[in-house]
Protein backbone atom coordinates (compact mmCIF):
# COMPACT_ATOMS: atom_id res chain seq x y z
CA UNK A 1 2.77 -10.09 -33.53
CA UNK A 2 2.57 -6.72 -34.99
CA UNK A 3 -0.12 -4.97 -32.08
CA UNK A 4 -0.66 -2.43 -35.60
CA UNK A 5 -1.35 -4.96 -37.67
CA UNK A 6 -4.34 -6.61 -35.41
CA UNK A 7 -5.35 -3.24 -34.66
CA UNK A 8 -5.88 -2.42 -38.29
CA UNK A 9 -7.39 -6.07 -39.12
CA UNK A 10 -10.23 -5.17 -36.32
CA UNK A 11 -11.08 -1.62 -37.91
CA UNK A 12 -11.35 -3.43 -41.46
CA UNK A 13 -13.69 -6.31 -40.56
CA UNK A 14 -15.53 -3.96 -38.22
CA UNK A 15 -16.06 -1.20 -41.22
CA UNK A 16 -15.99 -4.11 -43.45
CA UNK A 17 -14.02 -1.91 -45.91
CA UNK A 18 -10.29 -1.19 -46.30
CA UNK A 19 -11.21 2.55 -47.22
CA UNK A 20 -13.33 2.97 -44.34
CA UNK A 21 -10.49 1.03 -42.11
CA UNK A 22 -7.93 3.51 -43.63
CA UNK A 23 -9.86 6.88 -42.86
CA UNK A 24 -10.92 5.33 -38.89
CA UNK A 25 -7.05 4.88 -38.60
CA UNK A 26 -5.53 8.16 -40.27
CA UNK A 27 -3.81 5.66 -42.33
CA UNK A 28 -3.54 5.44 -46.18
CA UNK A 29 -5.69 2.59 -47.87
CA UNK A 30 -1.99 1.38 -49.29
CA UNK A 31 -0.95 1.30 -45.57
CA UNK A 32 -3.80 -0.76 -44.48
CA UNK A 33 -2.98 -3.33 -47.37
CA UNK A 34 0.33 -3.89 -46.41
CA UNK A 35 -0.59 -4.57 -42.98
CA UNK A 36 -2.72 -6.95 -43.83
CA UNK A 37 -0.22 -8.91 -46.62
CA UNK A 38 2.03 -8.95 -43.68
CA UNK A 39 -0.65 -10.45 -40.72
CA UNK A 40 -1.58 -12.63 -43.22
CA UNK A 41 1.97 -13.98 -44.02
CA UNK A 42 2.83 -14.70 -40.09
CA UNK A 43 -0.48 -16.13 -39.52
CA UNK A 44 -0.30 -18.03 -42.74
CA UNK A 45 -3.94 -18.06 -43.96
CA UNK A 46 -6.13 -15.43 -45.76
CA UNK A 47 -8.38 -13.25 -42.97
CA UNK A 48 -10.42 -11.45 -45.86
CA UNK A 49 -12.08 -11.81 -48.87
CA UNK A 50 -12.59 -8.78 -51.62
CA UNK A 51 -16.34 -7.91 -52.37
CA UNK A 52 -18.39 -5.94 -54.26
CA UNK A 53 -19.20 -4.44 -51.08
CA UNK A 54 -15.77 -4.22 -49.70
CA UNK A 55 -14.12 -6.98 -47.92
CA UNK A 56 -15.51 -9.73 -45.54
CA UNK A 57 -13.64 -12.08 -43.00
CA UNK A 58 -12.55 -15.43 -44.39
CA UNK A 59 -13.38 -18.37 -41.64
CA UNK A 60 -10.07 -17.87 -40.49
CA UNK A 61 -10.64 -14.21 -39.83
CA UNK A 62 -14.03 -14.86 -38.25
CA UNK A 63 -11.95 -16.77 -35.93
CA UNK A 64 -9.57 -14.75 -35.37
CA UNK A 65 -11.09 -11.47 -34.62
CA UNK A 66 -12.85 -12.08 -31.01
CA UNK A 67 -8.55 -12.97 -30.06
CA UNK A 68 -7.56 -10.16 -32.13
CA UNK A 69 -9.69 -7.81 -30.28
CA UNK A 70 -8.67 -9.54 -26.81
CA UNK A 71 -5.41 -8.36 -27.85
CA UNK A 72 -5.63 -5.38 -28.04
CA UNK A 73 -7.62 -5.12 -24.55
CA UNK A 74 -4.72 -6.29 -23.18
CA UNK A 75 -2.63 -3.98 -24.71
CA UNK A 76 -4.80 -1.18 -23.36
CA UNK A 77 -4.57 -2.99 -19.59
CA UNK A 78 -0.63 -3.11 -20.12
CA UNK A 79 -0.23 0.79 -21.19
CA UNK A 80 -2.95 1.80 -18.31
CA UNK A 81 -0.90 0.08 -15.84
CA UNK A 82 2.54 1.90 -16.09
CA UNK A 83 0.66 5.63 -17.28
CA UNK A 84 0.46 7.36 -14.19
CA UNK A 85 -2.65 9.54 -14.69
CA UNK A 86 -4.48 6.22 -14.68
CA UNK A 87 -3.17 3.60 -12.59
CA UNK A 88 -4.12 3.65 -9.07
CA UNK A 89 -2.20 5.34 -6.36
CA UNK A 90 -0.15 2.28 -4.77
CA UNK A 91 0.67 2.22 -0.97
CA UNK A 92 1.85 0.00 1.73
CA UNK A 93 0.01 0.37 4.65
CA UNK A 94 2.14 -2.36 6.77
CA UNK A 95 -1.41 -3.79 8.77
CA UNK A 96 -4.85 -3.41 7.84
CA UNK A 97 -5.74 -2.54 11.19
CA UNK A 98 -2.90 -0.19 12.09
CA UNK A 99 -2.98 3.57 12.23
CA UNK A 100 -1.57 3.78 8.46
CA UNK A 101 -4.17 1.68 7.24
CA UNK A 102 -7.09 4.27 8.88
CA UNK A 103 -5.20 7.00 7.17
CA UNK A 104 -5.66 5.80 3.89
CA UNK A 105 -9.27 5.36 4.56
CA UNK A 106 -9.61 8.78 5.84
CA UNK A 107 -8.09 9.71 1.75
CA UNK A 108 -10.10 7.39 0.26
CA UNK A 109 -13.29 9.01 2.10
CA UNK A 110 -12.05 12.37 0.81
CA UNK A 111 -11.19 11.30 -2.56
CA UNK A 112 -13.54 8.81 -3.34
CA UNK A 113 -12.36 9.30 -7.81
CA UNK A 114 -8.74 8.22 -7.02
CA UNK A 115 -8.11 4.65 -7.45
CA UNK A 116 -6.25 3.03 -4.84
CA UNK A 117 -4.18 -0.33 -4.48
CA UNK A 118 -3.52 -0.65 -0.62
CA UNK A 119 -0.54 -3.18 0.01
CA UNK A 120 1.09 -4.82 3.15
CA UNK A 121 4.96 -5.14 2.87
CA UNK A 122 7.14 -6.54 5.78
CA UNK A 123 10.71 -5.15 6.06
CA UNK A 124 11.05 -1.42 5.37
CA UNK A 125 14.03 -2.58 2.68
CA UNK A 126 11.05 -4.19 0.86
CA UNK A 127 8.99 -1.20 0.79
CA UNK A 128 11.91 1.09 -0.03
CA UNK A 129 12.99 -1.03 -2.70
CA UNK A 130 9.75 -0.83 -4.17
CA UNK A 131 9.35 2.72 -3.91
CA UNK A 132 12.94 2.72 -5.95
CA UNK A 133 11.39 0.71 -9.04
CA UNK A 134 8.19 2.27 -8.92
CA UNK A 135 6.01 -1.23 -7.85
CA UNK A 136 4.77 0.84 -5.15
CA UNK A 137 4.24 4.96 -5.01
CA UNK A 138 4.45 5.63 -1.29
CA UNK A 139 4.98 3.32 2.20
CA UNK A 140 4.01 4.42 5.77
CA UNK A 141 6.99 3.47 8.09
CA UNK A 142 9.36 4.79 10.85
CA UNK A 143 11.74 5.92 8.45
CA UNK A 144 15.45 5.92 9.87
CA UNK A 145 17.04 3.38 11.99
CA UNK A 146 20.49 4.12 13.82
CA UNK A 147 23.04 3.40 10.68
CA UNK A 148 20.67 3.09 8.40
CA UNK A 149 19.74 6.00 6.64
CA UNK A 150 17.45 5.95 3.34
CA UNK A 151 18.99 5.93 0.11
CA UNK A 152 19.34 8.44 -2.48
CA UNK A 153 16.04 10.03 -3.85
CA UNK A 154 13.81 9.26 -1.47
CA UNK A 155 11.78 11.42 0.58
CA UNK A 156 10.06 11.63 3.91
CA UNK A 157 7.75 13.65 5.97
CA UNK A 158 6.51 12.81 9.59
CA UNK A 159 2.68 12.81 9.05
CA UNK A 160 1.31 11.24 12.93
CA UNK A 161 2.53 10.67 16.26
CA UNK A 162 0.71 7.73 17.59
CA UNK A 163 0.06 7.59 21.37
CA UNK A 164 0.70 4.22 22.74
CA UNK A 165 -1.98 2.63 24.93
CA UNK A 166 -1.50 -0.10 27.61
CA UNK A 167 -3.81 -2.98 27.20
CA UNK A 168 -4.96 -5.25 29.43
CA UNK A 169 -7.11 -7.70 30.99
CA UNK A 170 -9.31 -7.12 33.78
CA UNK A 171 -7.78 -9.23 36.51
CA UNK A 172 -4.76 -7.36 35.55
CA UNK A 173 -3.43 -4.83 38.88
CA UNK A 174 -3.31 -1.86 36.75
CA UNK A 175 -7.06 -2.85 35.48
CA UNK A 176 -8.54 -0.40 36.93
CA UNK A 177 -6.29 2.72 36.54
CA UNK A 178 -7.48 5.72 34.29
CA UNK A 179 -3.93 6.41 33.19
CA UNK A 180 -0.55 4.98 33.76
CA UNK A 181 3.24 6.65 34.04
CA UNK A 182 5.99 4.61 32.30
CA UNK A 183 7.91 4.32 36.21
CA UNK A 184 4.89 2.63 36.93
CA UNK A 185 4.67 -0.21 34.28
CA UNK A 186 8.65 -0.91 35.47
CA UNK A 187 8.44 -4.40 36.79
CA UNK A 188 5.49 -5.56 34.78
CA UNK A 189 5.73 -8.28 32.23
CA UNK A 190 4.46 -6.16 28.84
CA UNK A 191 4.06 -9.36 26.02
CA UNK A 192 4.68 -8.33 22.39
CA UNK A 193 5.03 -11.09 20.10
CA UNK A 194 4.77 -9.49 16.76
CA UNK A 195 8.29 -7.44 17.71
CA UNK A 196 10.87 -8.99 14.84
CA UNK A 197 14.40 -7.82 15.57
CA UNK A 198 15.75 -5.53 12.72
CA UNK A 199 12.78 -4.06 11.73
CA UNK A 200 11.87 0.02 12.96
CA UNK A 201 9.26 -0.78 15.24
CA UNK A 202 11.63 -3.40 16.99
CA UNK A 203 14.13 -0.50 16.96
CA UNK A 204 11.36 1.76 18.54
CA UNK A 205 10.94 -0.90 21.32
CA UNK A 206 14.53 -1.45 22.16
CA UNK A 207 15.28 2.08 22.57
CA UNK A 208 12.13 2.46 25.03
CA UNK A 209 13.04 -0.80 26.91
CA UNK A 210 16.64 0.94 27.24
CA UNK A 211 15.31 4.79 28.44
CA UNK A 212 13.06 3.31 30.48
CA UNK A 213 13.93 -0.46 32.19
CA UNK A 214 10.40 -1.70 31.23
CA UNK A 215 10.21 -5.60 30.69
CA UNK A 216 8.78 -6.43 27.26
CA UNK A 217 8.79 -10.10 25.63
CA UNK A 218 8.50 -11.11 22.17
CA UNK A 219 8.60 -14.93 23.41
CA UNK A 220 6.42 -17.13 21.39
CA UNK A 221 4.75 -17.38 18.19
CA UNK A 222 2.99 -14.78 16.83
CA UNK A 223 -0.52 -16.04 15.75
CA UNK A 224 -1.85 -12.62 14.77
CA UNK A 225 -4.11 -10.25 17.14
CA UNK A 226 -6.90 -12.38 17.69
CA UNK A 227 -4.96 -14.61 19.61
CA UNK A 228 -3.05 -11.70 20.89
CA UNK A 229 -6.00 -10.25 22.67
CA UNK A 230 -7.34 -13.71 24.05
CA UNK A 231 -4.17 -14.49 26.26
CA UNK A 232 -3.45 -11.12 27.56
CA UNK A 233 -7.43 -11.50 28.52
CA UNK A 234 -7.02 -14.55 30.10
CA UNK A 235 -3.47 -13.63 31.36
CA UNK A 236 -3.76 -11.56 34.81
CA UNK A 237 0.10 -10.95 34.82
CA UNK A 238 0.33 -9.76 30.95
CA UNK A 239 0.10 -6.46 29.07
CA UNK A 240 0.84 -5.18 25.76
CA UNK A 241 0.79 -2.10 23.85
CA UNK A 242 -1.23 -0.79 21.37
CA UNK A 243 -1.20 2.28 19.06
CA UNK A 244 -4.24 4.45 20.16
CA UNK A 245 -5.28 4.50 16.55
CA UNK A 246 -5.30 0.68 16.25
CA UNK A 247 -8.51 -0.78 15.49
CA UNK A 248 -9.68 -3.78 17.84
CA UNK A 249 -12.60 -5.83 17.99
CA UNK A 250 -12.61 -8.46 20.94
CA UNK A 251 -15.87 -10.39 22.64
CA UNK A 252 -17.37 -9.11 25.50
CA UNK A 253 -16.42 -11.51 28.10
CA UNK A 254 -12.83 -10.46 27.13
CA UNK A 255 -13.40 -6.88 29.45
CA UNK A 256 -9.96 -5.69 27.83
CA UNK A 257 -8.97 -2.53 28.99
CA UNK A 258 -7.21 0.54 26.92
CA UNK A 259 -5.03 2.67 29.24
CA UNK A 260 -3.26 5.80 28.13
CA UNK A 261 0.51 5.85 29.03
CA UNK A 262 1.59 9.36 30.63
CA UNK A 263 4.77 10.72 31.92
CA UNK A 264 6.16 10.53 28.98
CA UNK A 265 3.53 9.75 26.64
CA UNK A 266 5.72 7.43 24.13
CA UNK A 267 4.77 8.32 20.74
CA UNK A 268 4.98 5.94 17.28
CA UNK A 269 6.02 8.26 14.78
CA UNK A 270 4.53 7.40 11.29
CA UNK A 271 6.18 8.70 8.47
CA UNK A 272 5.12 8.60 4.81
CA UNK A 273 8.17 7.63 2.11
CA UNK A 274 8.00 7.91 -1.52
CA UNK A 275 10.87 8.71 -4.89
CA UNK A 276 11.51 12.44 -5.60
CA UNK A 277 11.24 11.87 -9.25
CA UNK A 278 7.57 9.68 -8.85
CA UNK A 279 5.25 11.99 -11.27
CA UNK A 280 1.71 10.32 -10.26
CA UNK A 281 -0.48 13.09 -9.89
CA UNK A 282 -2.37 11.43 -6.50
CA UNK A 283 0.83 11.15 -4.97
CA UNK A 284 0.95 15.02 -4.80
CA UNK A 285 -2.75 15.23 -3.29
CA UNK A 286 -2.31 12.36 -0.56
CA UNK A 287 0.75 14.21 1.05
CA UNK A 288 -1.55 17.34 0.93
CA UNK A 289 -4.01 15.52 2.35
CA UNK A 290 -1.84 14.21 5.25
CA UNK A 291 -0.66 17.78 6.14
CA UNK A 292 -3.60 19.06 6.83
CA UNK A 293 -5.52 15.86 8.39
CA UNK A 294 -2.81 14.85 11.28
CA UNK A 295 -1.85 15.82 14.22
CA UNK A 296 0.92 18.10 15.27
CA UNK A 297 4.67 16.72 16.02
CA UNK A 298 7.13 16.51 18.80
CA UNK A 299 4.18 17.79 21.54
CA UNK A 300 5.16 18.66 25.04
CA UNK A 301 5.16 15.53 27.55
CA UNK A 302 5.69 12.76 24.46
CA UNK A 303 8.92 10.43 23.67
CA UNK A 304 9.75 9.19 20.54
CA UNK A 305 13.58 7.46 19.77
CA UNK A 306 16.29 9.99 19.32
CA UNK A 307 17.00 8.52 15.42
CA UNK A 308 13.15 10.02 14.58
CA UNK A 309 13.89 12.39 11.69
CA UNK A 310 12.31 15.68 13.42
CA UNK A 311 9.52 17.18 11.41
């Protein structure tokens, strides 16, 4: 269906003259005639009727005007969606609780007039695929892997290094300690089921489980934090780590503890990715943004994978 055609049928039984119609469009009367011969002839019925007065919707136009002018909301919906200057800003965020996810609330806060669609992709081939066709704008991630470097056009910057803490329950023997040294967690069972091999963050583990000889499992299902938190509560001889910027919420009787790791302090480095050629404006004031509202890089005392892209 001709989206002119409709358009034009809604300005002439809104003015409820062709003239009128004609002058609201920047369109010649003849021009608005023929558009309406030819709706007419796919829809097969008569939408007007001439007037004294002008012209007036036929049943079949009173019927078809409340559609006609749905159409051509969704036409507007369809355009807005692919204009950049009005979309929203689309980025992948990886975990609603993770460090990622409380930068983007930190930019929302700041920019409360830029629309935002916050998404959760999996593999960082997902996310980089999207950033490729445009489905997303930007994705927060680790960025390279050892043979895998990112394709063609798309960019990186470093924008945090995220401590990681040691948590624990409070029968646990390192309870009690204000800090711990990575020679010291050597020996004790560190339980991370949400580590998938082949993703960065599994890369990031491997290469500290190799620099290091710590013992961490990824045994088990993963059932999400929740349950995450309750065994390692419950669990005298288990750990896990946690980015210092990850937000928990456990009950009281769990008396987790957060301990900073020292000697190195091994760092996650977040990284934000998006296409060279991506024009949305927001893009452009979210990296800004990011400069100025993280932390520095590649501190004294820290550890981060060799692979890291340096800053």
């Amino acid at each position: 269906m001709d989206l002119q055609a409709v358009r034009t049928f809604v300005a002439v039984a809104e003015s409820g003259q062709f003239q009128k119609a004609a002058a609201d469009l920047s369109i010649t009367q003849q021009a608005v005639s023929k558009r309406m011969a030819a709706l007419e002839r796919d829809l097969g019925v008569r939408l007007f009727t001439r007037t004294p007065r002008g012209a007036e919707p036929t049943i079949d136009g009173q019927a078809f005007l409340p559609h006609a002018r749905e159409l051509l909301r969704v036409a507007e919906r369809a355009v807005a969606s692919v204009r950049t200057g009005r979309r929203p800003l689309r980025v992948d965020v990886i975990a609603s609780r993770g460090a990622a996810s409380g930068l983007m609330r930190g930019f929302h806060r700041a920019y409360p007039e830029i629309d935002l669609d916050v998404l959760m992709l999996f593999e960082i081939e997902t996310a980089v695929a999207a950033i490729r066709s445009g489905a997303i704008d930007a994705s927060f991630r680790a960025v390279a892997m050892p043979g895998r470097p990112l394709p063609e056009g798309i960019e990186s910057v470093r924008v945090l290094d995220e401590p990681l803490q040691l948590l624990t329950g409070p029968a646990h023997a390192l309870a009690d300690a204000r800090s711990v040294t990575l020679a010291q967690l050597v020996g004790h069972r560190i339980w991370m089921p949400g580590i998938v091999p082949g993703t960065e963050w599994g890369a990031f583990y491997d290469d500290l489980v190799a620099e290091f000889g710590l013992t961490i499992e990824a045994t088990g299902p993963n059932f999400g934090s929740d349950a995450l938190l309750d065994t390692v509560a419950d669990t005298p001889a288990l750990a896990t780590f946690m980015g210092e910027h990850t937000r928990l919420v456990w009950p009281d009787g769990h008396g987790l503890r957060r301990i900073p790791v020292t000697d190195p302090t091994p760092v996650y480095p977040h990284s934000l990715l998006w296409h060279r050629d991506n024009p949305h404006p927001a893009l452009a004031t979210l990296r800004a943004h990011l400069a100025s509202a993280t932390a520095g890089h590649d501190a004294a005392g820290t550890w981060r994978p060799g692979w890291v892209i340096p800053r």
